[in-house]
Protein backbone atom coordinates (compact mmCIF):
# COMPACT_ATOMS: atom_id res chain seq x y z
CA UNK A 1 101.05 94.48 113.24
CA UNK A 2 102.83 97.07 115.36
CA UNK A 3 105.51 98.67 112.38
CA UNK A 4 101.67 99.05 109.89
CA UNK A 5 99.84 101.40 112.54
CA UNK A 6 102.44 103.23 112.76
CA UNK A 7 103.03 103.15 109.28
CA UNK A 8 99.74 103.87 108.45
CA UNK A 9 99.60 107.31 110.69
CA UNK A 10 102.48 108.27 108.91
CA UNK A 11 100.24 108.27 105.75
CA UNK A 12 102.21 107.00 103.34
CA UNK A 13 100.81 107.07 99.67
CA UNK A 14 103.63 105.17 97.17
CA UNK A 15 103.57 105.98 93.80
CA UNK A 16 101.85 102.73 92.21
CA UNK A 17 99.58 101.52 89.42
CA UNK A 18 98.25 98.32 88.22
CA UNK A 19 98.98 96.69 84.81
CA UNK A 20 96.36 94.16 83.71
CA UNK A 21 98.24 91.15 82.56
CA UNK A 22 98.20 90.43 78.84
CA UNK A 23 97.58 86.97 78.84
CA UNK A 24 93.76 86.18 77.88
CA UNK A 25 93.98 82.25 78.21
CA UNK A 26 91.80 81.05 81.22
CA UNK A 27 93.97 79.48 83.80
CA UNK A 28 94.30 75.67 84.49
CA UNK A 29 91.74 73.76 86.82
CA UNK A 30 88.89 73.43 84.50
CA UNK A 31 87.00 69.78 84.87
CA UNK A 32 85.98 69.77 81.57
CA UNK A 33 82.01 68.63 82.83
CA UNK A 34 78.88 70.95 82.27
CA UNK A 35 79.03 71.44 86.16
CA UNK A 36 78.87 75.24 87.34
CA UNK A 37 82.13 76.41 88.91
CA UNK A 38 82.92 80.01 90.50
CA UNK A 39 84.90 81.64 88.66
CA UNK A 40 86.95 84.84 89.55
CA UNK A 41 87.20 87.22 86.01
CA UNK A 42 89.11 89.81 84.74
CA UNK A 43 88.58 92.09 82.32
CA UNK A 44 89.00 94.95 80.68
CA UNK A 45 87.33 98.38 82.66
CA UNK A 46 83.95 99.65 80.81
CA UNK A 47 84.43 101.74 77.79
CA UNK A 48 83.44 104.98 79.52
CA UNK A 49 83.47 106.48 82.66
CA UNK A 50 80.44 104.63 84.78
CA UNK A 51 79.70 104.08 88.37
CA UNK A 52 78.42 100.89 89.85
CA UNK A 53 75.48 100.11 88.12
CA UNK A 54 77.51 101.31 84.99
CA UNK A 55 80.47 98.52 85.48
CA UNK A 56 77.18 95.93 86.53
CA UNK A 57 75.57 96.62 83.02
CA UNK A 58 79.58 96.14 81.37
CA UNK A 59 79.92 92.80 83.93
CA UNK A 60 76.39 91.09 82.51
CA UNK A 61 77.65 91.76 78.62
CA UNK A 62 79.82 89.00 79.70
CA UNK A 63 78.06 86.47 81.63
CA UNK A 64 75.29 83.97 79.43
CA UNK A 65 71.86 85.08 78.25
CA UNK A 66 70.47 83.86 81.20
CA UNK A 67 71.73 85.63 84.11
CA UNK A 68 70.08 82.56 86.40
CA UNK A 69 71.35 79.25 87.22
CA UNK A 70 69.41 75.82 86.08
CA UNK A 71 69.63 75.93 90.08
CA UNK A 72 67.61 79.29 90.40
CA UNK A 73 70.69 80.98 91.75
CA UNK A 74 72.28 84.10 90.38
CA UNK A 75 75.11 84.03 88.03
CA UNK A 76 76.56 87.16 89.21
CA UNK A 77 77.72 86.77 93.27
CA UNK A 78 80.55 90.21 93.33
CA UNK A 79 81.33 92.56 91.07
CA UNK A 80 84.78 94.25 91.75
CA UNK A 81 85.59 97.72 91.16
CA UNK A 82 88.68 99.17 92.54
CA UNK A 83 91.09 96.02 93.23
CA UNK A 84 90.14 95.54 89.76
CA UNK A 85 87.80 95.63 86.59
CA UNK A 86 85.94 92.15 87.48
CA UNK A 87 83.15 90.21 88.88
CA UNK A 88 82.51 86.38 90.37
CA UNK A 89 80.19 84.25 88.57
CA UNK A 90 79.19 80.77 88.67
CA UNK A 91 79.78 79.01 84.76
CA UNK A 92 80.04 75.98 83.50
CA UNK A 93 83.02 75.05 81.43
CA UNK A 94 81.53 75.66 77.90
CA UNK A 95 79.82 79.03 79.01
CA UNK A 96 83.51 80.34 80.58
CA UNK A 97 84.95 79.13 77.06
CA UNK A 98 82.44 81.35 75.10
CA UNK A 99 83.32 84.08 77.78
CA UNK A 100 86.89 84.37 77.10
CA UNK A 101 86.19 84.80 72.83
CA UNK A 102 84.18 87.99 74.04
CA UNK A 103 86.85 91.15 73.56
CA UNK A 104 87.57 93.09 77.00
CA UNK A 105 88.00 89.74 78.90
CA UNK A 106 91.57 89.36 80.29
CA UNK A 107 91.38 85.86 82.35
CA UNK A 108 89.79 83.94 84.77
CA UNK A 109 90.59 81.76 88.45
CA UNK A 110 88.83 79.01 89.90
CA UNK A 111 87.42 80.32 93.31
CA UNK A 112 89.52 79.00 95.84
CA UNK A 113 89.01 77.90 99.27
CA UNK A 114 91.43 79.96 101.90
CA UNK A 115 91.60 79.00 105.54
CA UNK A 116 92.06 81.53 108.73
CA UNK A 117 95.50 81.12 109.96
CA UNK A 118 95.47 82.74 115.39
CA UNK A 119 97.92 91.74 127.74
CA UNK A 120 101.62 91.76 127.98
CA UNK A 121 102.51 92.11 124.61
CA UNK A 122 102.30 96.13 124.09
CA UNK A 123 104.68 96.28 127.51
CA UNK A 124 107.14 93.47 125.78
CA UNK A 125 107.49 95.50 122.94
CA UNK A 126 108.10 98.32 124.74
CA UNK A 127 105.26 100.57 124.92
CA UNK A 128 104.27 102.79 127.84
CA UNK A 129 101.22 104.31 128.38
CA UNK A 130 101.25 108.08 128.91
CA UNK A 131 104.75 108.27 127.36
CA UNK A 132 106.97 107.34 124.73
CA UNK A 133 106.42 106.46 120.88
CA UNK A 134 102.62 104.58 121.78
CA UNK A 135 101.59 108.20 123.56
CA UNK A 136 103.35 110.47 120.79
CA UNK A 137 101.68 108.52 117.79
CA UNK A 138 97.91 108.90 120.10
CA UNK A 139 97.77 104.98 120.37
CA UNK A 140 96.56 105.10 116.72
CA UNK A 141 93.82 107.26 116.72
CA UNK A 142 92.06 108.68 113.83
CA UNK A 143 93.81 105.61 111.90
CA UNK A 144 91.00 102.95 110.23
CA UNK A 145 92.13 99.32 110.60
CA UNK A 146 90.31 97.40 108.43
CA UNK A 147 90.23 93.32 108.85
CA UNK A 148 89.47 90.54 106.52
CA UNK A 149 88.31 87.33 109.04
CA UNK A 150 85.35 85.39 110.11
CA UNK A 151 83.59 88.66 111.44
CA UNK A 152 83.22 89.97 115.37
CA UNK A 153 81.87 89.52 118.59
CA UNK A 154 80.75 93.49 119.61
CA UNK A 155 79.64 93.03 122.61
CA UNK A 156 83.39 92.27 124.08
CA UNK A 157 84.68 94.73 126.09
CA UNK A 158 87.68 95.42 123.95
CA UNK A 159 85.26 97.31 121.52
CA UNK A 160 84.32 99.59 123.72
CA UNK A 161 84.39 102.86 122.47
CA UNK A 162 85.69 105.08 125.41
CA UNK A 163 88.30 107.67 125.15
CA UNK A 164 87.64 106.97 121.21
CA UNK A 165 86.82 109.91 118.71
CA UNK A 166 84.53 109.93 116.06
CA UNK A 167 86.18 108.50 112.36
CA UNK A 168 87.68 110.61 109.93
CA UNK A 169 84.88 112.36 107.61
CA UNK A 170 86.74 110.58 104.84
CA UNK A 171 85.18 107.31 106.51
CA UNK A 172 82.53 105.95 103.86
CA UNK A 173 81.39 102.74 105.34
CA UNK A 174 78.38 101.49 106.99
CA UNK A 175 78.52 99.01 110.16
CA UNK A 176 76.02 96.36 110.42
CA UNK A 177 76.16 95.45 113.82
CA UNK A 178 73.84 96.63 116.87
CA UNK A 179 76.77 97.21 118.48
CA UNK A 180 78.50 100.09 116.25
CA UNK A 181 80.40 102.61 117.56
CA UNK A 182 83.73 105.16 117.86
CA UNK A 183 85.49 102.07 118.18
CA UNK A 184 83.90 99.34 115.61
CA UNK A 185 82.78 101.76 112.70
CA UNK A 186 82.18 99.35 109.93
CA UNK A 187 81.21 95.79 109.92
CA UNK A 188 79.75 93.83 106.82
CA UNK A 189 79.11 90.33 105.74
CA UNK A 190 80.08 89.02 102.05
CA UNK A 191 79.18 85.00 103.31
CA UNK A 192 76.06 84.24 100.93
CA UNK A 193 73.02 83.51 102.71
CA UNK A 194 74.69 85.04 106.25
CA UNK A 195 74.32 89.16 106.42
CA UNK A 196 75.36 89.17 110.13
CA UNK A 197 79.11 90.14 110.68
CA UNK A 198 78.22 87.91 114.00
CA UNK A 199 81.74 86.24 114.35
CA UNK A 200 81.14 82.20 114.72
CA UNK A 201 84.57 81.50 114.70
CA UNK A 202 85.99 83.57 117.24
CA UNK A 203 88.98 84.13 115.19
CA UNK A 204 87.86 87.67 113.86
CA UNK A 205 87.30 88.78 117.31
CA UNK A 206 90.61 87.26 118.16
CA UNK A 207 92.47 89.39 115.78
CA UNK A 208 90.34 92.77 115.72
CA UNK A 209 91.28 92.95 119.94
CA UNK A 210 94.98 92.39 119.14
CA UNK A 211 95.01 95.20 116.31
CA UNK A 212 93.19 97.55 117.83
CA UNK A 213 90.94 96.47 120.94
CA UNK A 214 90.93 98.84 123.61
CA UNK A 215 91.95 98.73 126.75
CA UNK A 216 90.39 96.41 129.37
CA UNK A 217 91.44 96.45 132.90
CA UNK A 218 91.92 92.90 135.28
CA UNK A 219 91.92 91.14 132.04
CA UNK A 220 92.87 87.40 132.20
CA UNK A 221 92.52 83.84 132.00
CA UNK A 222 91.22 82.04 134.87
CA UNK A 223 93.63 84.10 136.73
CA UNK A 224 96.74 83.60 134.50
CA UNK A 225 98.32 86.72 132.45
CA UNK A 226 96.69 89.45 134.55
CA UNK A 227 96.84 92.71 133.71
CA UNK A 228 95.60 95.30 131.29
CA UNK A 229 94.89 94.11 128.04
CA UNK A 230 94.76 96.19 124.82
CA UNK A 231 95.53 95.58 120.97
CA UNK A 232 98.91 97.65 119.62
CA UNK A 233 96.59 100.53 118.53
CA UNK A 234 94.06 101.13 121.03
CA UNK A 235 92.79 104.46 119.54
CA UNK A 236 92.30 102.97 116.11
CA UNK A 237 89.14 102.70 114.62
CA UNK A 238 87.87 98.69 113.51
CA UNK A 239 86.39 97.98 110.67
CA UNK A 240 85.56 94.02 109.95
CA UNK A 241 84.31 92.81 106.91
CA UNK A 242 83.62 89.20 107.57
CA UNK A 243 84.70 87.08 104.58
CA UNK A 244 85.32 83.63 106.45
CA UNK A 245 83.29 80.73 108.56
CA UNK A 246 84.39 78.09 110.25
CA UNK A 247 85.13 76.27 107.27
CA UNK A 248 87.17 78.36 105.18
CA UNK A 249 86.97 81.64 103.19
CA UNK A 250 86.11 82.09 99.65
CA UNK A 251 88.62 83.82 97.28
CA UNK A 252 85.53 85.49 95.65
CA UNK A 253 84.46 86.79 99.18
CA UNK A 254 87.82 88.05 100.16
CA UNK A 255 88.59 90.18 97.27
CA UNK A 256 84.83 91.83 97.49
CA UNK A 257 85.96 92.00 101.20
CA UNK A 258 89.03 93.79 99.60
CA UNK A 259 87.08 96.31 97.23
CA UNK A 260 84.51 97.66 99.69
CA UNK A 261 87.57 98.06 102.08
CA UNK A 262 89.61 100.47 99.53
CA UNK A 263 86.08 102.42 99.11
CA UNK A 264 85.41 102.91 102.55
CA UNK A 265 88.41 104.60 103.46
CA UNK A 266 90.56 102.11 105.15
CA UNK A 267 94.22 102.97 106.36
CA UNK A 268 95.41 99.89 107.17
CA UNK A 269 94.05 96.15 105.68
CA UNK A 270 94.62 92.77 108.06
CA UNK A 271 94.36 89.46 106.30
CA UNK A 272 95.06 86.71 108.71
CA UNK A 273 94.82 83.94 105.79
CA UNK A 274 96.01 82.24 102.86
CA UNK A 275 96.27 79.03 101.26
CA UNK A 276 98.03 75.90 102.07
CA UNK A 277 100.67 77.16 99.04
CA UNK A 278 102.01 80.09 97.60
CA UNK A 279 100.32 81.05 94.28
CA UNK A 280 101.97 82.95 91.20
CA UNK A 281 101.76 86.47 92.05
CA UNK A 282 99.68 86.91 88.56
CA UNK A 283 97.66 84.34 89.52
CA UNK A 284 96.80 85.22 92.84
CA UNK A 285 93.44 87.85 92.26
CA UNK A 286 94.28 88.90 96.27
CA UNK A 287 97.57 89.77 95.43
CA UNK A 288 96.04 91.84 92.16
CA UNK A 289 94.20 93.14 94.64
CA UNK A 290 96.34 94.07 97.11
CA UNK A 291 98.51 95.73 94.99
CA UNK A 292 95.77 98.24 94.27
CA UNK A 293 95.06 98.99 97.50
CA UNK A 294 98.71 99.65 98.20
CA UNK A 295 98.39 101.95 95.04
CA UNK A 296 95.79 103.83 97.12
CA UNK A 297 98.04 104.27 100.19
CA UNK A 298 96.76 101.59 102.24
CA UNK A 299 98.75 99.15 104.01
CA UNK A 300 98.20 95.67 102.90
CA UNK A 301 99.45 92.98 106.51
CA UNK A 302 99.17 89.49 105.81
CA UNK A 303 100.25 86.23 108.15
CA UNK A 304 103.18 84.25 106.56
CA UNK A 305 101.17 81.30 107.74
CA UNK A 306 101.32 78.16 110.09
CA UNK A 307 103.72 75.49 107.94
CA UNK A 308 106.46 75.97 109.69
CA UNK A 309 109.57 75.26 110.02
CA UNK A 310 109.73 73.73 106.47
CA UNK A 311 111.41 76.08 104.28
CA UNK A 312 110.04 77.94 101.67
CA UNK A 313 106.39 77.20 102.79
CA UNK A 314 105.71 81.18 103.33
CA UNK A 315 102.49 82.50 101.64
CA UNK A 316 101.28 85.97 100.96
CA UNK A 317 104.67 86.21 99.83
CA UNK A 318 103.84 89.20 97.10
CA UNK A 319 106.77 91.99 97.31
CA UNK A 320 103.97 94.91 97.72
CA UNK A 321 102.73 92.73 101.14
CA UNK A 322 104.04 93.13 104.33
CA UNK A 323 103.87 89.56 105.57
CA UNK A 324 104.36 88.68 109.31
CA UNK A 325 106.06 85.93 111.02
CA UNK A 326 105.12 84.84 114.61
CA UNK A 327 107.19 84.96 117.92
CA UNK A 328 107.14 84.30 121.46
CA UNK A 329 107.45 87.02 123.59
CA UNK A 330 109.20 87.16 127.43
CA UNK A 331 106.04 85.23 129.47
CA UNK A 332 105.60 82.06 130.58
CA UNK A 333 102.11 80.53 132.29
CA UNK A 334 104.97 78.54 134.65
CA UNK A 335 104.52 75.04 135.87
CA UNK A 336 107.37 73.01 136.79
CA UNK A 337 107.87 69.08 136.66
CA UNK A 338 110.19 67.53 139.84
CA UNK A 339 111.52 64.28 139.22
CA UNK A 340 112.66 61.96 141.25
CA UNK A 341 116.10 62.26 140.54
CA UNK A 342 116.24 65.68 142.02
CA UNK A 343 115.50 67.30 138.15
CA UNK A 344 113.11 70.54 137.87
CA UNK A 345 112.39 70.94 134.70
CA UNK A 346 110.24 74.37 133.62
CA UNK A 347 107.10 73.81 131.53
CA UNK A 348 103.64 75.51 130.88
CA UNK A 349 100.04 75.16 131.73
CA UNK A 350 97.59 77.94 131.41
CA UNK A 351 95.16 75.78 134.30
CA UNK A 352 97.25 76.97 136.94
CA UNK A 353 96.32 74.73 140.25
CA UNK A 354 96.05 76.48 142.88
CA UNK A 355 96.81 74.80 146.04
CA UNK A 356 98.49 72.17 144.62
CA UNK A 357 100.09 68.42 146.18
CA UNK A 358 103.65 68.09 146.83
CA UNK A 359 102.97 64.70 146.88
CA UNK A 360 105.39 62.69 144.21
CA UNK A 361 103.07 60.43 141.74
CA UNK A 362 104.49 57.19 140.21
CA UNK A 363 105.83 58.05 135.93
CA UNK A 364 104.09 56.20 132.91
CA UNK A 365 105.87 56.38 129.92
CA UNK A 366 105.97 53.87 127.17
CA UNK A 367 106.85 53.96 123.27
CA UNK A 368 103.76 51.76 122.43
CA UNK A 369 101.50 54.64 124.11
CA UNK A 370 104.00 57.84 122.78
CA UNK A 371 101.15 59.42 121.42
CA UNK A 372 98.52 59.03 124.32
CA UNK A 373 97.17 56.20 123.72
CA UNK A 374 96.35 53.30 125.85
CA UNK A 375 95.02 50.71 123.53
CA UNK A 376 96.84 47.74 126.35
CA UNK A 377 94.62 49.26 128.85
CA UNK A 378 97.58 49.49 131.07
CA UNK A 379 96.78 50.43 134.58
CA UNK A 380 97.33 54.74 134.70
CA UNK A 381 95.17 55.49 138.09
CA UNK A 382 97.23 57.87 140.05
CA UNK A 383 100.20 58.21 137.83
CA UNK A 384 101.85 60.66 135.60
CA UNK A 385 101.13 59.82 132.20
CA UNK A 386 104.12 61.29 129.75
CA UNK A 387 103.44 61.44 126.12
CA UNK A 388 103.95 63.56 122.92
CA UNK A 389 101.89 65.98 121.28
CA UNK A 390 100.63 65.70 118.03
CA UNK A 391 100.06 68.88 116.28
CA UNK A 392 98.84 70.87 114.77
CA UNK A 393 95.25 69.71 116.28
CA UNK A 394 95.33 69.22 120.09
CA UNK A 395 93.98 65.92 121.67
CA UNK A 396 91.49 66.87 123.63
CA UNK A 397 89.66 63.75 123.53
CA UNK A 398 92.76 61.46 124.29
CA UNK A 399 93.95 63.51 127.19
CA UNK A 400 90.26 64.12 128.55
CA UNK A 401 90.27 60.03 128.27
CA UNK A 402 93.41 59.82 130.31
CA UNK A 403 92.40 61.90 132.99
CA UNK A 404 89.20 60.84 133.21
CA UNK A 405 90.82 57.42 133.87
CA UNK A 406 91.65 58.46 137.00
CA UNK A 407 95.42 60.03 135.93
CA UNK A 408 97.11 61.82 138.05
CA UNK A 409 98.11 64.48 135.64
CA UNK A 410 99.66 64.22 132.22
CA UNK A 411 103.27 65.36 130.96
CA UNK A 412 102.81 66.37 126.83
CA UNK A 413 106.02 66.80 125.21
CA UNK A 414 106.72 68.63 122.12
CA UNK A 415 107.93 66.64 118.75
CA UNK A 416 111.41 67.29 117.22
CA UNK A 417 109.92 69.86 114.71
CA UNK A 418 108.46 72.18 117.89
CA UNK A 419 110.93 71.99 119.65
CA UNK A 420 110.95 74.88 122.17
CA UNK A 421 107.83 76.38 120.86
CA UNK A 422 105.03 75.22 123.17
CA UNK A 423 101.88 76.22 121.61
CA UNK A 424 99.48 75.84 124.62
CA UNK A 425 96.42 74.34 125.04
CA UNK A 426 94.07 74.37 127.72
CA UNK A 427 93.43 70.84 128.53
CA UNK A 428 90.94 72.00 131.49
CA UNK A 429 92.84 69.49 134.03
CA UNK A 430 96.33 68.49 135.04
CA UNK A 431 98.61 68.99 131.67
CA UNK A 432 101.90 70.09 131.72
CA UNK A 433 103.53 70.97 128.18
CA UNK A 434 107.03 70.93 127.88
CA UNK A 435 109.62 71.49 125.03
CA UNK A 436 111.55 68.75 123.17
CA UNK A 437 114.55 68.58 125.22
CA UNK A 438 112.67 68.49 128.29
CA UNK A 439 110.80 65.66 126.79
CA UNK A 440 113.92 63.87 126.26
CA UNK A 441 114.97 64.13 129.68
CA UNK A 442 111.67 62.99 131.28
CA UNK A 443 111.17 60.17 129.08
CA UNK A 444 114.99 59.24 129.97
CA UNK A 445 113.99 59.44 133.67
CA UNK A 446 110.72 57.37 133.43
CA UNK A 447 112.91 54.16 131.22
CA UNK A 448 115.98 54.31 133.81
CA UNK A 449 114.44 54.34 136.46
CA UNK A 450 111.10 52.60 135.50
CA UNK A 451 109.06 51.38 138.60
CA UNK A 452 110.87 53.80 141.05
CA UNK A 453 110.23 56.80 138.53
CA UNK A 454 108.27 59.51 140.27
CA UNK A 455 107.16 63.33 140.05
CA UNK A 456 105.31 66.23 141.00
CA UNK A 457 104.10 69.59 139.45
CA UNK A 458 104.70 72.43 141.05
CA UNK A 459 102.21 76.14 139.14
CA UNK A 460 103.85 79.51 139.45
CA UNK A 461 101.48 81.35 137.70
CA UNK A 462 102.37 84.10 135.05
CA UNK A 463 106.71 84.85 134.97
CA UNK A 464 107.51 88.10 132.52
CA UNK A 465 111.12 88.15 131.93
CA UNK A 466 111.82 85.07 129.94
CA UNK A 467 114.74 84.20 128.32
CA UNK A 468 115.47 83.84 125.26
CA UNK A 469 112.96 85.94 123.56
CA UNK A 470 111.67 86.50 121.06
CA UNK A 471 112.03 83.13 119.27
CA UNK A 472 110.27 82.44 116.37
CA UNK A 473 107.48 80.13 116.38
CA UNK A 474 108.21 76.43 114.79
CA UNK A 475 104.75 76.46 113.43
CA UNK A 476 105.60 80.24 111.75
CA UNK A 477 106.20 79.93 107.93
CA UNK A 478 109.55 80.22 106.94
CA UNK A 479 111.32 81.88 103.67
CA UNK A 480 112.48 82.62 101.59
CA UNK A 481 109.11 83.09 98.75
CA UNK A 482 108.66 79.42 96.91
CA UNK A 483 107.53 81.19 93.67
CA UNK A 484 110.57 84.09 93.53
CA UNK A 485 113.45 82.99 95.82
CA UNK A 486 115.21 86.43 95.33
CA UNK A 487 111.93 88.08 97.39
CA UNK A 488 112.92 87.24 101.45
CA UNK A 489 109.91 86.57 103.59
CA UNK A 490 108.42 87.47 105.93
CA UNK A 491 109.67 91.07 106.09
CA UNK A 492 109.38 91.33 110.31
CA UNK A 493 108.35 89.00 113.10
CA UNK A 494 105.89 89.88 115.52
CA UNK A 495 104.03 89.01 118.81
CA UNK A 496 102.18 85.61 117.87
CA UNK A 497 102.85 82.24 120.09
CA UNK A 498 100.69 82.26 122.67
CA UNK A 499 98.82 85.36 122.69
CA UNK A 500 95.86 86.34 125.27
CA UNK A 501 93.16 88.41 123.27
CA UNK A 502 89.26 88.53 123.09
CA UNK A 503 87.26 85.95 122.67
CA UNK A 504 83.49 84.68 121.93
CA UNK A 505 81.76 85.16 125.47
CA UNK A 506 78.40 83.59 123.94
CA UNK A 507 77.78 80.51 121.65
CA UNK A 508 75.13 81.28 118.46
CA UNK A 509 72.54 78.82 118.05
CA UNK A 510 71.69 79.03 114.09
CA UNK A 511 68.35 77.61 114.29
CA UNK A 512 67.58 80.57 116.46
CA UNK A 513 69.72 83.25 115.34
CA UNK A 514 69.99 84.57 119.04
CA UNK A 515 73.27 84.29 121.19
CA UNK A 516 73.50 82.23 124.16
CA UNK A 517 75.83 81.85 127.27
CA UNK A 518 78.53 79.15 126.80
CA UNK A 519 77.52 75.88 128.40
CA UNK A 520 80.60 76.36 130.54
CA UNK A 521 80.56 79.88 131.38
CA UNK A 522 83.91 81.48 131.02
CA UNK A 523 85.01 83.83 133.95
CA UNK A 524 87.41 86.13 131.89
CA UNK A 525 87.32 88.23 129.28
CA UNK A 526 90.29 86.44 127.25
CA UNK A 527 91.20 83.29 125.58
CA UNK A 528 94.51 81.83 124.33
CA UNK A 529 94.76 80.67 120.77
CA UNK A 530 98.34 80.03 119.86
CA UNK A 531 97.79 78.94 116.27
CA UNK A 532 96.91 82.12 115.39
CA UNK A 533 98.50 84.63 113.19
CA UNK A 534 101.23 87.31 114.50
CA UNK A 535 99.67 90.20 115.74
């Protein structure tokens, strides 16, 4: 995200227009049933100059007679006016082929379902504060940074709004939090039925700290990465439009997301999501509608995504995009594995034990139980258990069974595909991740020497200075684009494996709709989520 801010003050306003497509045939995906499906449509602008409620009035000429469901809901969920002439409506298969006879319509998508792709970073990549290129471009301020995601948490302390000016007066939006200020200036909801930009997820609060959050001092987690934490433009201004939940985000939402963005004044425009595939840039409506926002001079940042290292499984892969890639940077949250055999190998584990045993514990390692299982009920009480991780979803409930077992601790080695990418977890206990090779070795250890294999963890806390670095992350999306192999992607890699940033300090209970403290109360103000997108 760092190269857009600065980007972005630098004002840069390309010369760029948008040419509907020609083709009027709706695109493939119908079912052919009389069920209603949402439909994103395009089509030709109104015949004269009109405002909103002049392009609404143009929109309905369109839609059915009856501008209500059989279910009671509306036909008409967005109307779109400046990533294009269009609106999302929900039609059945016969009403969208009556739709596309009417003159002015140029095509239509099914409404897809997208999903959300994840302190010492600013000093990795070289910025000071007080001096250098962070203090010369003001740490971003007067620059808008607007963010697609699942909404935010403004009570953290990374929104904050000291040292923070008012926004531009070519600012336009409205916030819709009880927490608005210099720092979060706009927040909106486009979720139907849910008009709180309240962040569920966690992942838009995630993102919006590492942009722009501002700085918080003796930020860490449960001691490890301590420091001062900020996002890469700490003077920016935040502006969230929450187009996500916990189960996805709506194509429909995120391009209405897209369009109040552009009117509000945005600089800058963060989408950390996409699709499990690339799409046909002329069949993509967020690419449509990126490119008119780029038209407009605003920055258009979007993850390459998490299918990595299979090549050629980059999204957000448009030319006009500036799509990101994820790295490591130089830290590690240091715990080492001893082995008998006189072997230290270096791992991670961000629950750091504190005054920990130097007392050697017997190894368990077996192929039937790779994964973590222990289906043989083999005897684990005070051993090391040594096993692989299965990704991308951590197993929590495995290695909570393990431990709980009466496990000594529990050695997780990466799989081939990871291999020196450890995308941490916090496991809560005993867990020591390792990379591939390291696996190797240990698992080596624990067959040749079997009964007599032993070891010991030894926590060093947070190590800067890490070599090599950066790397880029085996879960990053890798180039070059599926749909136009001469377009190489992702254009720049970034800060994104393993990255401390703000986090939901209170649970929402829906039934309520009042926030409540975490049934385990977290002591920091920060929370790692490695899946997440480069920031």
């Amino acid at each position: 995200l760092l190269p857009l801010l600065f980007l972005a003050t630098l004002s840069p306003t390309p010369s760029l227009c948008y040419i509907s497509p020609a083709a009027t045939r709706v695109q493939q995906g119908s079912t052919g049933t009389s069920d209603y499906r949402t439909y994103i449509v395009l089509v030709d602008p109104p015949p004269s100059s009109a405002g909103e409620v002049g392009h609404r009035r143009w929109y309905e000429t369109f839609l059915p007679s009856s501008h209500i469901g059989e279910s009671g809901e509306p036909r008409l969920l967005h109307t779109y006016t400046e990533v294009f002439s269009g609106f999302t409506a929900r039609l059945t298969d016969a009403e969208l082929d009556e739709m596309a006879k009417k003159p002015g319509f140029v095509r239509a998508f099914p409404d897809r379902m997208l999903q959300l792709m994840t302190t010492h970073t600013p000093e990795f990549l070289g910025l000071r504060s007080g001096t250098g290129f962070w203090s010369d471009t003001r740490y971003g301020k007067g620059v808008i940074v607007g963010l697609l995601d699942s909404g935010i948490y403004a009570a953290h302390p990374s929104f904050d709004d000291h040292g923070i000016p008012p926004p531009p007066t070519k600012w336009k939006g409205s916030c819709r939090e009880v927490r608005c200020n210099n720092k979060l200036i706009g927040a909106k909801s486009f979720i139907a039925g849910d008009d709180r930009p309240f962040d569920f997820a966690g992942h838009g609060t995630h993102t919006s700290s590492t942009a722009a959050g501002n700085f918080v001092t003796n930020a860490s987690y449960h001691g490890v990465g301590m420091g001062t934490a900020s996002g890469i433009a700490p003077g920016a201004h935040i502006a969230m439009y929450k187009v996500c939940t916990g189960i996805g985000c709506e194509e429909s939402a995120i391009v209405a997301g897209l369009d109040a963005a552009i009117k509000d004044g945005v600089d800058v425009l963060s989408l950390s999501l996409g699709g499990p595939t690339s799409v046909s840039f002329d069949k993509d409506p967020i690419a449509i509608g990126a490119f008119s926002a780029i038209s407009k001079g605003i920055i258009v940042v979007c993850a390459a995504g998490n299918h990595g290292p299979t090549p050629r499984s980059v999204i957000n892969d448009a030319p006009w995009l500036l799509t990101v890639a994820a790295g490591s940077v130089d830290r590690r949250f240091d715990a080492g594995v001893h082995l008998g055999n006189g072997l230290r190998l270096n791992g991670e584990a961000l629950t750091q034990v504190k005054m920990p045993t130097s007392k050697s514990y017997p190894l368990l390692y077996s192929e039937e139980n790779r994964f973590c299982g222990n289906e043989d009920h083999v005897p684990i009480t005070g051993k090391i258990v040594v096993c692989q991780a299965m990704t991308p979803m951590p197993q929590y409930s495995t290695i909570r069974s393990i431990m709980d077992a009466g496990a000594a601790g529990v050695v997780l080695f990466n799989d081939e595909a990871d291999g020196y990418s450890i995308l941490l977890q916090d496991y809560y206990s005993r867990v020591v991740q390792v990379a591939t090779a390291d696996g190797i070795a240990i698992t080596g250890y624990a067959k040749s020497a079997a009964s007599k294999a032993v070891a010991t963890f030894t926590y060093n806390n947070t190590m800067i200075g890490v070599h090599p670095n950066p790397i880029v992350a085996s879960f990053s999306s890798r180039g070059p684009s599926p749909i136009s192999p001469g377009v190489l992607k992702p254009d720049i890699l970034a800060p994104g494996l393993n990255i401390l940033a703000a986090w939901l300090l209170v649970y929402w209970n829906a039934k309520s709709r009042q926030a409540r403290p975490p049934d385990r109360a977290l002591s920091t103000s920060y929370q790692a989520h490695p899946w997440r997108r480069p920031t």
